[in-house]
PDB file of N, CA and C in Angstrom:
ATOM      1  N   UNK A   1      -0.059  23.822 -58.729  1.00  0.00           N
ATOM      2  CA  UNK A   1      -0.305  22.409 -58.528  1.00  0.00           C
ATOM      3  C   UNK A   1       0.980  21.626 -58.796  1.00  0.00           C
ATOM      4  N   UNK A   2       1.216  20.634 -57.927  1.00  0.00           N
ATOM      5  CA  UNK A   2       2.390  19.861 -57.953  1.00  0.00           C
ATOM      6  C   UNK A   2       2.672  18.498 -59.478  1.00  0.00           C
ATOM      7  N   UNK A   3       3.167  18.172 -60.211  1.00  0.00           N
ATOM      8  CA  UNK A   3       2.968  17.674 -61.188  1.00  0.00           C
ATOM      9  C   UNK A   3       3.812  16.764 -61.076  1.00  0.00           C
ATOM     10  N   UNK A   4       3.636  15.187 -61.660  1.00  0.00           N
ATOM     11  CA  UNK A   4       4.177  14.293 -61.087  1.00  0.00           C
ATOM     12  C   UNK A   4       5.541  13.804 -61.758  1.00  0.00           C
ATOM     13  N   UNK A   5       5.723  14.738 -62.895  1.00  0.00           N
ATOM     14  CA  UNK A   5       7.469  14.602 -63.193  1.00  0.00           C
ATOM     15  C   UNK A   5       8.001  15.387 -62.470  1.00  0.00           C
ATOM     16  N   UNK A   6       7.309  16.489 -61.918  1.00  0.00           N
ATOM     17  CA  UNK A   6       8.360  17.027 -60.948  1.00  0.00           C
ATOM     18  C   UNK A   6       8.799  16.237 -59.952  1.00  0.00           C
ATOM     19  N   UNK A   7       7.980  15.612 -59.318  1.00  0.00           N
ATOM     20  CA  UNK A   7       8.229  14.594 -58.169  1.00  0.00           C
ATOM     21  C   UNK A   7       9.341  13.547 -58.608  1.00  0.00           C
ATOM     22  N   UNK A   8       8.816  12.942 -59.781  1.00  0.00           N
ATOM     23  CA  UNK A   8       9.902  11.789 -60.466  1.00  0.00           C
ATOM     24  C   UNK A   8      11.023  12.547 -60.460  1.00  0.00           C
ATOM     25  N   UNK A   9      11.232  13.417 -60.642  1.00  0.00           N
ATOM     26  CA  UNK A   9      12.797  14.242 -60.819  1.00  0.00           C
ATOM     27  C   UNK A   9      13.142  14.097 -59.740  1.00  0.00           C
ATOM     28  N   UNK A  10      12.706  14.948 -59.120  1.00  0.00           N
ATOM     29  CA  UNK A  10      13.202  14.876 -57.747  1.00  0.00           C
ATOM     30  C   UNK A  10      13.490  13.842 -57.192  1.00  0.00           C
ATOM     31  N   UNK A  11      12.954  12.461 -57.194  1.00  0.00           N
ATOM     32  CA  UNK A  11      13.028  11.254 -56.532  1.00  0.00           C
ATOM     33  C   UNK A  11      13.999  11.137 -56.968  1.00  0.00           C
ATOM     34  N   UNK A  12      14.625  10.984 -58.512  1.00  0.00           N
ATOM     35  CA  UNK A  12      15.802  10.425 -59.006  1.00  0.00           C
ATOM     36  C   UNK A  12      16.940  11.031 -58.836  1.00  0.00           C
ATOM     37  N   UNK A  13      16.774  12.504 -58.293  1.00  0.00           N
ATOM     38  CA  UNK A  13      17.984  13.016 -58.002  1.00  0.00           C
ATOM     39  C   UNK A  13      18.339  12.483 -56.633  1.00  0.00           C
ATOM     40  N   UNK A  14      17.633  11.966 -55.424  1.00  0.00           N
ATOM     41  CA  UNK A  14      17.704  12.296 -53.709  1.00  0.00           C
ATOM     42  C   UNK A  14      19.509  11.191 -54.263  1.00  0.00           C
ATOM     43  N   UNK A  15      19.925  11.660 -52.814  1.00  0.00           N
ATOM     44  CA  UNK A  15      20.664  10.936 -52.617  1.00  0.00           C
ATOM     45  C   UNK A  15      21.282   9.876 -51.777  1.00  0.00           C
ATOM     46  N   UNK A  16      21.638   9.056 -51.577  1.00  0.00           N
ATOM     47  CA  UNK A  16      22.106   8.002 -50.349  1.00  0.00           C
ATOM     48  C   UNK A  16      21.303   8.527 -49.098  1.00  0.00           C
ATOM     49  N   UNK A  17      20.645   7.922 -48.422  1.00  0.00           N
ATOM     50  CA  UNK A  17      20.546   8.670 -47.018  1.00  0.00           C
ATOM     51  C   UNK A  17      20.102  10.063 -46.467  1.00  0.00           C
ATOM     52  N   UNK A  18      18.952  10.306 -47.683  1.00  0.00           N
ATOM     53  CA  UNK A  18      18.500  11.617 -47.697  1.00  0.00           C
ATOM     54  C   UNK A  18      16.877  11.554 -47.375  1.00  0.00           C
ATOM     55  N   UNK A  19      16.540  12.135 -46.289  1.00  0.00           N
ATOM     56  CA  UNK A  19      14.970  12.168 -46.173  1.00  0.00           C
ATOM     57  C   UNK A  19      14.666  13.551 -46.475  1.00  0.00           C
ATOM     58  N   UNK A  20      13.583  13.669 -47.355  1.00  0.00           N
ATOM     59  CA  UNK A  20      12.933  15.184 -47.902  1.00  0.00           C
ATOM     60  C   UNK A  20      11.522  14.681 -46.783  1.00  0.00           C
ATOM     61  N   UNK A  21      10.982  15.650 -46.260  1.00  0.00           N
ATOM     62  CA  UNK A  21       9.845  16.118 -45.491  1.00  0.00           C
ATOM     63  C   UNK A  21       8.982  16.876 -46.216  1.00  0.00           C
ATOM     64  N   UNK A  22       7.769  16.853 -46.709  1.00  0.00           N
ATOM     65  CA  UNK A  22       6.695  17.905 -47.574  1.00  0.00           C
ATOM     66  C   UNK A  22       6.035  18.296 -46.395  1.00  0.00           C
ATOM     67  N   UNK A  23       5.946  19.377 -46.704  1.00  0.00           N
ATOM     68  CA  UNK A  23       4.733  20.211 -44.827  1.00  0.00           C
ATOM     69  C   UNK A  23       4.170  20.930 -46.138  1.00  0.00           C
ATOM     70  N   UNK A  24       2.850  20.341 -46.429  1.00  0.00           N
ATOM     71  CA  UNK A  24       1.776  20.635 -46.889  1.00  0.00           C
ATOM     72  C   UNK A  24       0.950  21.600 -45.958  1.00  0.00           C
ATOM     73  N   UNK A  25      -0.372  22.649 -46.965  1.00  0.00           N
ATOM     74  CA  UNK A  25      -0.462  23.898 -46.153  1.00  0.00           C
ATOM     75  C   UNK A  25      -2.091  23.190 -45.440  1.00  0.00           C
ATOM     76  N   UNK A  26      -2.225  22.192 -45.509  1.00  0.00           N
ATOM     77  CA  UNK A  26      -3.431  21.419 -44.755  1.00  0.00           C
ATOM     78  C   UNK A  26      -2.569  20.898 -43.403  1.00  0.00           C
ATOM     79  N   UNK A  27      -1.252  21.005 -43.500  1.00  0.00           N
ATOM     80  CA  UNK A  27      -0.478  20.491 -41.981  1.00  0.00           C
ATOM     81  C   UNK A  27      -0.579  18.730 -42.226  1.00  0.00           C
ATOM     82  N   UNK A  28      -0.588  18.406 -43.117  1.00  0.00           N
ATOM     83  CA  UNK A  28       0.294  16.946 -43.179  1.00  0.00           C
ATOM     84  C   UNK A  28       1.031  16.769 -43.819  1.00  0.00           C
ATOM     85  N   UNK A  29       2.023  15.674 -43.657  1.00  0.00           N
ATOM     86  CA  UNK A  29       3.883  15.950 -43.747  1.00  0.00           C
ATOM     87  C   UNK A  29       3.805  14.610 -44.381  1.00  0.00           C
ATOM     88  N   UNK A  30       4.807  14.747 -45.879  1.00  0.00           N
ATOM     89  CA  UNK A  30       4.649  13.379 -46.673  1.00  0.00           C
ATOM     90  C   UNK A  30       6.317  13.526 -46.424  1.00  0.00           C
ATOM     91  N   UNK A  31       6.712  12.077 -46.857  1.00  0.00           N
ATOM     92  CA  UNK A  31       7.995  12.038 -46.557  1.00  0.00           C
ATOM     93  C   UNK A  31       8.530  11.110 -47.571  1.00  0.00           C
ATOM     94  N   UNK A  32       9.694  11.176 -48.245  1.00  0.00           N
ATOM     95  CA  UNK A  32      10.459  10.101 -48.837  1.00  0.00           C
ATOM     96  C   UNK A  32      11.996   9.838 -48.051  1.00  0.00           C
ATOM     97  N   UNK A  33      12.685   8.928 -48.144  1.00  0.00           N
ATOM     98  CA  UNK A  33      13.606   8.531 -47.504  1.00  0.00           C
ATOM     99  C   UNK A  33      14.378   7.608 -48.632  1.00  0.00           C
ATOM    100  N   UNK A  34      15.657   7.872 -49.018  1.00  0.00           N
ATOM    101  CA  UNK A  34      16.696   6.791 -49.598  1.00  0.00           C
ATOM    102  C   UNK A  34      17.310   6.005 -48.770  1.00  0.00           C
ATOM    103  N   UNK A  35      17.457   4.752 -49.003  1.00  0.00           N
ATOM    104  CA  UNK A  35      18.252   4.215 -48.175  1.00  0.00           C
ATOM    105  C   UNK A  35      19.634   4.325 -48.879  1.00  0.00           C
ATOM    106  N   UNK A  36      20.833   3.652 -48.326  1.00  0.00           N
ATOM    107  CA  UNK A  36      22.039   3.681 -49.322  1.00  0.00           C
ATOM    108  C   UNK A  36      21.857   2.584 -50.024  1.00  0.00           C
ATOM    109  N   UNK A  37      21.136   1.285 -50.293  1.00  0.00           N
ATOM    110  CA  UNK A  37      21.085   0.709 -51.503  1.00  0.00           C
ATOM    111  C   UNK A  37      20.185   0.463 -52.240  1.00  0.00           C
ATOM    112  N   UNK A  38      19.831   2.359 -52.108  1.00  0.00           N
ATOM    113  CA  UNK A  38      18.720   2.510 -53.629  1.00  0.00           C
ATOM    114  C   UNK A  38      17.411   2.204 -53.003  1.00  0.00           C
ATOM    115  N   UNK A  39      16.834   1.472 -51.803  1.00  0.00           N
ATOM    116  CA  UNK A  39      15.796   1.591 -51.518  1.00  0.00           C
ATOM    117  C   UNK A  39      15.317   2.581 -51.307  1.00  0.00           C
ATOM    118  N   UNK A  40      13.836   2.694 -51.776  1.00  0.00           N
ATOM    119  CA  UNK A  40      12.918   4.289 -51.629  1.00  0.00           C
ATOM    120  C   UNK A  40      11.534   3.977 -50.560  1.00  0.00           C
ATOM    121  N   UNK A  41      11.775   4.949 -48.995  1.00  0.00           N
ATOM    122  CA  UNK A  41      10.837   4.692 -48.417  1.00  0.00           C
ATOM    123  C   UNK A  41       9.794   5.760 -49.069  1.00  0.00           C
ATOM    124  N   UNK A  42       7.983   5.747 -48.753  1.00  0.00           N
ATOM    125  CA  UNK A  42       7.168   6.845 -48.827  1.00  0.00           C
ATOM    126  C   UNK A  42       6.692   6.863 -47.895  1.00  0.00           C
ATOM    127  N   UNK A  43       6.339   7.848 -47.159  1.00  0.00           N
ATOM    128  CA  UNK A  43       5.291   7.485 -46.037  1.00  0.00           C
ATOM    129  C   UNK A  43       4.870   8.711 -45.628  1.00  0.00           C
ATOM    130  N   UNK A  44       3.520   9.082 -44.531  1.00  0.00           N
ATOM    131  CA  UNK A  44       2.582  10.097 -44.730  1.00  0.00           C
ATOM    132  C   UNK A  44       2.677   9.251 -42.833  1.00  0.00           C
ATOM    133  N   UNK A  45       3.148  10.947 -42.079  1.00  0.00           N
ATOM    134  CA  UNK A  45       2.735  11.068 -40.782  1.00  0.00           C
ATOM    135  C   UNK A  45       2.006  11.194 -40.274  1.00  0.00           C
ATOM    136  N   UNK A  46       1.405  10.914 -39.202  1.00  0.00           N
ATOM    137  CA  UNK A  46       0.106  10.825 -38.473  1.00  0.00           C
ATOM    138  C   UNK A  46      -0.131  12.008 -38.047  1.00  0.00           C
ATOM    139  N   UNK A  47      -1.629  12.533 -38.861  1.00  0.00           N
ATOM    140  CA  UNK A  47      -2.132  14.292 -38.663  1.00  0.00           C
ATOM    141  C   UNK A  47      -1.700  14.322 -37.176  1.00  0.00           C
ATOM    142  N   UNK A  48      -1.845  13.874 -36.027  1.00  0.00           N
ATOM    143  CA  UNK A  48      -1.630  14.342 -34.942  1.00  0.00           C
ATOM    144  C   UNK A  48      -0.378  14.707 -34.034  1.00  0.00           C
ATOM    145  N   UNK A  49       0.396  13.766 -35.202  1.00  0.00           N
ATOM    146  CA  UNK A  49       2.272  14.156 -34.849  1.00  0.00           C
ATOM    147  C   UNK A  49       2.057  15.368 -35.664  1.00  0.00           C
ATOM    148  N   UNK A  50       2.162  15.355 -37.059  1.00  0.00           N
ATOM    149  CA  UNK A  50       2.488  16.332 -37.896  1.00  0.00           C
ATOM    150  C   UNK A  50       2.049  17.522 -37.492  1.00  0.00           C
ATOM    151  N   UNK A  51       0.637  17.995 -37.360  1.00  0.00           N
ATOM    152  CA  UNK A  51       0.378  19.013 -36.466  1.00  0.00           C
ATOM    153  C   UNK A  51       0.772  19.570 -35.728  1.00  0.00           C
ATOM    154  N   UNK A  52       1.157  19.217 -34.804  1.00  0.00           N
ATOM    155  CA  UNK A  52       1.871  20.108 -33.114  1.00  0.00           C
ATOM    156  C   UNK A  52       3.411  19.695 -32.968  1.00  0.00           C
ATOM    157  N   UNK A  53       4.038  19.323 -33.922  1.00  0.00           N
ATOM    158  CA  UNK A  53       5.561  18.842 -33.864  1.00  0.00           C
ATOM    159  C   UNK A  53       6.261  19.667 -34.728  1.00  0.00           C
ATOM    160  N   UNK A  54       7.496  20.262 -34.385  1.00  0.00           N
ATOM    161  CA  UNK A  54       8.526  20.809 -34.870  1.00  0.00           C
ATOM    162  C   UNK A  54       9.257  19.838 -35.853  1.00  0.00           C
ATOM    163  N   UNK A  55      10.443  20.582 -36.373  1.00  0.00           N
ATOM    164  CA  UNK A  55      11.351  19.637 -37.614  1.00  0.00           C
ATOM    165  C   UNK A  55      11.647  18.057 -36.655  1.00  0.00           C
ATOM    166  N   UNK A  56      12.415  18.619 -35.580  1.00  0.00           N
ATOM    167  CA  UNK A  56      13.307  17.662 -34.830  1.00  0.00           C
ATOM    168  C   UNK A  56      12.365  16.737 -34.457  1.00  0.00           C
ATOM    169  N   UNK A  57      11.354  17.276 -33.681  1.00  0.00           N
ATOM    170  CA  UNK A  57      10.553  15.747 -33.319  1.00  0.00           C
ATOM    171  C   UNK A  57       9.827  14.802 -34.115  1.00  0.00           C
ATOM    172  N   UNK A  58       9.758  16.007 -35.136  1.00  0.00           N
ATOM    173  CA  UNK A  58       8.841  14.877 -36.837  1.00  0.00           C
ATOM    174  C   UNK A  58      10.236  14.139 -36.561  1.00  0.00           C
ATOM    175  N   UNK A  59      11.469  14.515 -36.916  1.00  0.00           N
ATOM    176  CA  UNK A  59      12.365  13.400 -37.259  1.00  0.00           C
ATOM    177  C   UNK A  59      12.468  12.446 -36.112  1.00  0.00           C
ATOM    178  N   UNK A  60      12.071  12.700 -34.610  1.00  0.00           N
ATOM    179  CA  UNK A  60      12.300  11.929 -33.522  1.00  0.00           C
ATOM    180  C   UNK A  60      11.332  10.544 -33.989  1.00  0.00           C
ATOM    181  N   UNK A  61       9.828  11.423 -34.403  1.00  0.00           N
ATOM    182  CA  UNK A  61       9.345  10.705 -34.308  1.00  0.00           C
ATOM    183  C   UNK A  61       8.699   9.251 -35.643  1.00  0.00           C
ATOM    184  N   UNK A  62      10.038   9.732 -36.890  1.00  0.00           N
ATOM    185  CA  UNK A  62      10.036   8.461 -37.717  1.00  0.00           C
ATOM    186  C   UNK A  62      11.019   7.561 -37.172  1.00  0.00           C
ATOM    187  N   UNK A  63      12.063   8.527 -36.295  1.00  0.00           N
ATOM    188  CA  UNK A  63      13.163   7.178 -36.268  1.00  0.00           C
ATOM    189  C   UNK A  63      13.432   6.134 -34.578  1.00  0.00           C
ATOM    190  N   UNK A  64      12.763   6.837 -33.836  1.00  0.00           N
ATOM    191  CA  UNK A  64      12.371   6.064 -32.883  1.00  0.00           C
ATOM    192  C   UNK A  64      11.481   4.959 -32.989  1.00  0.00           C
ATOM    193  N   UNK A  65      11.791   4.181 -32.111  1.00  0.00           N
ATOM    194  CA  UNK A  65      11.241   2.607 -31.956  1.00  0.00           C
ATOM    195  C   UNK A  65      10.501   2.765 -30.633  1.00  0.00           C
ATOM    196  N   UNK A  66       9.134   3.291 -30.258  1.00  0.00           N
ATOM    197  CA  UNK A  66       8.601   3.554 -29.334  1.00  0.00           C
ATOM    198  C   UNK A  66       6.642   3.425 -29.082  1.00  0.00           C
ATOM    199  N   UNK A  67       6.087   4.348 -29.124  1.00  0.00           N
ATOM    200  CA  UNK A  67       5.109   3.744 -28.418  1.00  0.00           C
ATOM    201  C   UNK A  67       4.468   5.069 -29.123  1.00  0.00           C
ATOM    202  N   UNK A  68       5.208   5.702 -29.771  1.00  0.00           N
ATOM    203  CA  UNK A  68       4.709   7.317 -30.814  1.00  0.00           C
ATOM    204  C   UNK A  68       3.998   6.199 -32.056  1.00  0.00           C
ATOM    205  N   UNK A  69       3.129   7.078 -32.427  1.00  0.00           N
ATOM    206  CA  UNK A  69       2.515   6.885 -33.777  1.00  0.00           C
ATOM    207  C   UNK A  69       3.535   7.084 -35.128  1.00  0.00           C
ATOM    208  N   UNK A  70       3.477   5.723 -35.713  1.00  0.00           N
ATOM    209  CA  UNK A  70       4.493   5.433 -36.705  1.00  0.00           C
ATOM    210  C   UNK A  70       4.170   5.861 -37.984  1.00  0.00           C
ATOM    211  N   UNK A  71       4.973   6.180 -38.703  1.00  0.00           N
ATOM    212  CA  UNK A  71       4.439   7.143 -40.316  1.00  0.00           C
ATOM    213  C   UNK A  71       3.862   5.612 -40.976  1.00  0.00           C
ATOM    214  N   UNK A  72       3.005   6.095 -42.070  1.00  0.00           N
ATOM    215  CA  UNK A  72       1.699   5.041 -42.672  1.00  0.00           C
ATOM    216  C   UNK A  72       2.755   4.776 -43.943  1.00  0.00           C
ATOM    217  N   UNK A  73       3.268   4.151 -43.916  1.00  0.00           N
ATOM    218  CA  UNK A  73       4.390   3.563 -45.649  1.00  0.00           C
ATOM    219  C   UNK A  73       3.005   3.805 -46.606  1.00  0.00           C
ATOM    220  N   UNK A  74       3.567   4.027 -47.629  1.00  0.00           N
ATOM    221  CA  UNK A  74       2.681   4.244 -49.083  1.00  0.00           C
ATOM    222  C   UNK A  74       3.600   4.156 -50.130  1.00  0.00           C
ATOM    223  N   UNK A  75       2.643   3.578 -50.928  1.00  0.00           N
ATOM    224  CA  UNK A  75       3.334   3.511 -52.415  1.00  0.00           C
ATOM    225  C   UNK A  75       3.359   4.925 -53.466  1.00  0.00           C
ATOM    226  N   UNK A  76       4.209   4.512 -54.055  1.00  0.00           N
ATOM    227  CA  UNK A  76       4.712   6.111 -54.868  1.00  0.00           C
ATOM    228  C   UNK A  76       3.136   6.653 -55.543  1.00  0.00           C
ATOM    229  N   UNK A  77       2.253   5.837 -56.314  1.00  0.00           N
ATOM    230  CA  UNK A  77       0.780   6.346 -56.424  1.00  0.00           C
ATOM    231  C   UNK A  77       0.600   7.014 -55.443  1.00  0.00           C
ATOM    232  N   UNK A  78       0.444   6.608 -53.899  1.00  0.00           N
ATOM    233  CA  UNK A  78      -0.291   6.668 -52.552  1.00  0.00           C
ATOM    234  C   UNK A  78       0.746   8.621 -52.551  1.00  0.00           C
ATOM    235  N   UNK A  79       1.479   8.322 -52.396  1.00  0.00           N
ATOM    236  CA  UNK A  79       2.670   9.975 -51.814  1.00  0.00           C
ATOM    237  C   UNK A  79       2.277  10.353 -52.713  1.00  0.00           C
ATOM    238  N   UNK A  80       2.163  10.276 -54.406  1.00  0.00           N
ATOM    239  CA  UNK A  80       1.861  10.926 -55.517  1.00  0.00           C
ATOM    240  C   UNK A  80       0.465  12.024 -55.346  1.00  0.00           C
ATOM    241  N   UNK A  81      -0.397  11.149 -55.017  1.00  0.00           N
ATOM    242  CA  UNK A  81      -1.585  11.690 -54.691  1.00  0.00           C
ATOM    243  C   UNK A  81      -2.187  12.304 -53.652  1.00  0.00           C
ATOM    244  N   UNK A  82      -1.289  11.807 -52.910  1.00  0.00           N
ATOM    245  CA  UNK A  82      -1.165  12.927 -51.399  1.00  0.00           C
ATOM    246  C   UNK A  82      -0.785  13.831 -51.656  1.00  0.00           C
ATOM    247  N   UNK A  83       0.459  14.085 -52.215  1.00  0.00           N
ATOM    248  CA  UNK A  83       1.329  15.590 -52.401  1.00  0.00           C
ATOM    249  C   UNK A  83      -0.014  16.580 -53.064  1.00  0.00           C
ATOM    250  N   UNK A  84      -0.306  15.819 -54.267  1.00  0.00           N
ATOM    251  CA  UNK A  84      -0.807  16.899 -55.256  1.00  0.00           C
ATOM    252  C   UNK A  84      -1.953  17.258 -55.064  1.00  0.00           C
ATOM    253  N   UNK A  85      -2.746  16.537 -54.042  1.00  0.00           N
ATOM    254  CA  UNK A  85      -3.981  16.930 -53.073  1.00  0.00           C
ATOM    255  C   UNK A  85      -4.540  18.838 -52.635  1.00  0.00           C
ATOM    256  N   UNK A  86      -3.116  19.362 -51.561  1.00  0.00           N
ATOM    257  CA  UNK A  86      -3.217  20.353 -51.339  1.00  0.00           C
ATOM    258  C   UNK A  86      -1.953  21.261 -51.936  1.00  0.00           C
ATOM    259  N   UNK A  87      -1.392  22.433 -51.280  1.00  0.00           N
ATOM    260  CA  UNK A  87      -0.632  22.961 -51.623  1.00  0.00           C
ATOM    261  C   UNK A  87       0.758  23.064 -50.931  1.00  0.00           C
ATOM    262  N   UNK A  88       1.692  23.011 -51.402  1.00  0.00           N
ATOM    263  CA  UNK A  88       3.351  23.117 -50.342  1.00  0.00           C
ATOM    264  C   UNK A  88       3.160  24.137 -49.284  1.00  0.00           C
ATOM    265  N   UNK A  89       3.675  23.932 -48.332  1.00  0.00           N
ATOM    266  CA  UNK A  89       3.853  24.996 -47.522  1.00  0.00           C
ATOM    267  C   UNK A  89       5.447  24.970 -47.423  1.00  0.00           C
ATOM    268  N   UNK A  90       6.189  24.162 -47.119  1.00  0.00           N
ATOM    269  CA  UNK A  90       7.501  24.471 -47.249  1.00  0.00           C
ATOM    270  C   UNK A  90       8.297  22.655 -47.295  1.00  0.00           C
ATOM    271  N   UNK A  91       9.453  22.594 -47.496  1.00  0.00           N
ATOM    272  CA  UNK A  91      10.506  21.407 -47.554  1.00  0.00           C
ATOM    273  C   UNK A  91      11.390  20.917 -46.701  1.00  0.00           C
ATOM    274  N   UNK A  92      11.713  19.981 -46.193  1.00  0.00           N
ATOM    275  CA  UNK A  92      13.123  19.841 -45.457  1.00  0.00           C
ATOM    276  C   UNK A  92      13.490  18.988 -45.707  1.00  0.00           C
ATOM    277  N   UNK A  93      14.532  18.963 -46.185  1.00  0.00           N
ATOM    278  CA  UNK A  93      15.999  17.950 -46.480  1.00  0.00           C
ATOM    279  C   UNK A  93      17.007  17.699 -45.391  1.00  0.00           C
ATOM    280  N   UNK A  94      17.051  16.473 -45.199  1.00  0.00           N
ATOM    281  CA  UNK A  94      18.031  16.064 -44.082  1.00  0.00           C
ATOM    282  C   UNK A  94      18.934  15.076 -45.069  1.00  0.00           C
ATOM    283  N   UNK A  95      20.521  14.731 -44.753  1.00  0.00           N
ATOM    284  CA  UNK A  95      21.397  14.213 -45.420  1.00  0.00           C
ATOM    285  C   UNK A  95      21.999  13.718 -44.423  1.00  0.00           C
ATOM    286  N   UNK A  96      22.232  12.324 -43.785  1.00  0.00           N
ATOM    287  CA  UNK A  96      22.913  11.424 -43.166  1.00  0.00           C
ATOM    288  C   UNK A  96      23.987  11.509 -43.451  1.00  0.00           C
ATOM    289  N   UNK A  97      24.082  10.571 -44.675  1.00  0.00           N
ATOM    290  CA  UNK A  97      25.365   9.610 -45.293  1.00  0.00           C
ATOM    291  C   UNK A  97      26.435  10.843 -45.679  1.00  0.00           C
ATOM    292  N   UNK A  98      27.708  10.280 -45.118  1.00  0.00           N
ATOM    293  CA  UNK A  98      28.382  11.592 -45.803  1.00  0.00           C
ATOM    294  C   UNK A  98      28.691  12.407 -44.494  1.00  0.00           C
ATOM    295  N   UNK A  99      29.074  13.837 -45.535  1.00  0.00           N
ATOM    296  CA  UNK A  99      28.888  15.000 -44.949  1.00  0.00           C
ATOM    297  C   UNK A  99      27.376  15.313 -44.062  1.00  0.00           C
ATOM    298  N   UNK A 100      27.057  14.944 -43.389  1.00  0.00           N
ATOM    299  CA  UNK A 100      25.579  15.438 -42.792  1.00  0.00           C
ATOM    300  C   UNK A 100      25.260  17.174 -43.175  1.00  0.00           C
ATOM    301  N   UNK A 101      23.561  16.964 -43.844  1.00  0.00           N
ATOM    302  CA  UNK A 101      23.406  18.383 -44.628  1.00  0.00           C
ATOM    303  C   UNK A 101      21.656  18.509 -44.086  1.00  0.00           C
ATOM    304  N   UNK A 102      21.828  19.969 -43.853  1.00  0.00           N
ATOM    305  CA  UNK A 102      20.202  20.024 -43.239  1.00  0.00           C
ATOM    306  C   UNK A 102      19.505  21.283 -44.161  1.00  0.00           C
ATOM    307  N   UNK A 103      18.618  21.724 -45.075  1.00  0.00           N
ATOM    308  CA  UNK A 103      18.301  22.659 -45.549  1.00  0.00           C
ATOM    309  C   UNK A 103      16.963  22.902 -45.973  1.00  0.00           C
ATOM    310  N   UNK A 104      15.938  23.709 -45.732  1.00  0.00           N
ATOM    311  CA  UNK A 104      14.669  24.138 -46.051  1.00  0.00           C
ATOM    312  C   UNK A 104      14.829  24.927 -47.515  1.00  0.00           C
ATOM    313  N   UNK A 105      13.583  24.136 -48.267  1.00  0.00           N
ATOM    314  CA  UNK A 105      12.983  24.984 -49.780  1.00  0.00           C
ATOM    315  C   UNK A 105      11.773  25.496 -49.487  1.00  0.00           C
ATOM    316  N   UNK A 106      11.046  26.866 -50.249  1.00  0.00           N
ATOM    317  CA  UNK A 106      10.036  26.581 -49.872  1.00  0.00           C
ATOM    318  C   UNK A 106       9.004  26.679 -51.092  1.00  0.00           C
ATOM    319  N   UNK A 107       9.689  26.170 -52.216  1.00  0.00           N
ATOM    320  CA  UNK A 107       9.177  25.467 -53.785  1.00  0.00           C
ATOM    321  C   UNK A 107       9.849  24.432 -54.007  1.00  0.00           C
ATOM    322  N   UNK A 108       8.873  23.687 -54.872  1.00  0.00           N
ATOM    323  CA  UNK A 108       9.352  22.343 -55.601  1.00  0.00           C
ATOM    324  C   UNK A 108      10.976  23.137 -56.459  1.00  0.00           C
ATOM    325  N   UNK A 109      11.015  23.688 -57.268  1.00  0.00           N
ATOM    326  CA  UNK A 109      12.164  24.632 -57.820  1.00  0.00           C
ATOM    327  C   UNK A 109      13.162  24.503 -57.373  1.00  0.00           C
ATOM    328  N   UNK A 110      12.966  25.155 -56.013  1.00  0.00           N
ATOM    329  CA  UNK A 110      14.448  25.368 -55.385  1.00  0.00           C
ATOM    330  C   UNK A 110      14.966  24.069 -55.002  1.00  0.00           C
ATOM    331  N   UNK A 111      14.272  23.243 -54.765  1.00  0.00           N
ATOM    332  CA  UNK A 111      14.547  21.612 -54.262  1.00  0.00           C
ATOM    333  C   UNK A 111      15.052  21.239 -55.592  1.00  0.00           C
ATOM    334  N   UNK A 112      14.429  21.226 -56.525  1.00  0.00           N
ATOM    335  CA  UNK A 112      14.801  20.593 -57.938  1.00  0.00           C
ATOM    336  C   UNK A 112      16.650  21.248 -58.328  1.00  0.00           C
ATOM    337  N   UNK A 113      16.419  23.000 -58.088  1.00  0.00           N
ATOM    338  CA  UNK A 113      17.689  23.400 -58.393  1.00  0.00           C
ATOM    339  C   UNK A 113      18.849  22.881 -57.266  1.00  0.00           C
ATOM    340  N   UNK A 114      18.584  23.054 -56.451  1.00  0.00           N
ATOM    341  CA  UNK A 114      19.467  22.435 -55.599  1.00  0.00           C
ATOM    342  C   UNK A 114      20.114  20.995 -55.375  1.00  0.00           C
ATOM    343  N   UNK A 115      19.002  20.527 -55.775  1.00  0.00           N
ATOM    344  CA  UNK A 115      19.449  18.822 -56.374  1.00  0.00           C
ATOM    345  C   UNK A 115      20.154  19.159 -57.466  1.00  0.00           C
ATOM    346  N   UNK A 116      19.971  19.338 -58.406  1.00  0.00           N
ATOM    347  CA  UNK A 116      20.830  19.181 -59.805  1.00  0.00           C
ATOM    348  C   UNK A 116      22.203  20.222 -59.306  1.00  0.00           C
ATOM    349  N   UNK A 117      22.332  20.944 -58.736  1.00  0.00           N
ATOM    350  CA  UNK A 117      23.664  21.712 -58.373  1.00  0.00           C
ATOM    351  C   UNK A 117      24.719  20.442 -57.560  1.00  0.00           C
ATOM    352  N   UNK A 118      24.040  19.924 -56.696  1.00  0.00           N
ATOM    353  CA  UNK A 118      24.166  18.809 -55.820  1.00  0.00           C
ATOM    354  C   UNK A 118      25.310  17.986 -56.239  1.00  0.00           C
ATOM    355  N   UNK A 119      24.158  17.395 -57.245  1.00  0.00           N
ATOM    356  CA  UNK A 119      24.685  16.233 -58.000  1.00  0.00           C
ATOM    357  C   UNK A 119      25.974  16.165 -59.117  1.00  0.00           C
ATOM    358  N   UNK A 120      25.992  17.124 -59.451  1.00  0.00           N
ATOM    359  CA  UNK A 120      27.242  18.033 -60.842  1.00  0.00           C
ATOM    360  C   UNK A 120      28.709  17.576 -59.764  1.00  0.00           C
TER     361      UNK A 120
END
């Protein structure tokens, strides 16, 4: 079960311009997003994107301005309680700002270790 300092950790490590993707094993995809000044998006994709969509088009389809079904914003309670609902199925980290960085976890752990290596 997912526990919600793990999450707080994790939130406080992301960095500038970093969206983490959760692909939960029920097939819905929670998402956080940094902006570069410290803003924190949450938001939970629409079962019917998340379902039948690959990495690339989940990402097509938060950052397009179109006529696709738009991710549902939620508050850190709202993602909190989503996450810890079902079980991980796996992670993806995308990194803009910067060096652009793309990498799959497929535990809270390895996300956590990899952040704190990150950040050093």
């Amino acid at each position: 079960m997912i526990e919600e300092s793990e999450i707080a950790g994790i939130i406080n490590k992301i960095h500038p311009f970093t969206l983490i993707l959760f692909w939960m094993r029920d097939k819905s995809v929670y998402g956080v997003y940094k902006l570069g000044h410290g803003h924190i998006a949450y938001f939970k994709l629409p079962q019917e994107v998340a379902a039948k969509s690959s990495k690339q088009e989940l990402l097509h389809h938060i950052h397009v301005e179109s006529n696709h079904p738009h991710p549902e914003s939620l508050s850190i309670d709202e993602f909190i309680a989503g996450i810890k609902r079902t079980k991980l199925r796996k992670i993806w980290l995308t990194r803009k700002g910067g060096k652009a960085f793309e990498a799959a976890f497929l535990t809270l752990k390895e996300l956590k270790d990899f952040l704190q290596l990150s950040s050093q």
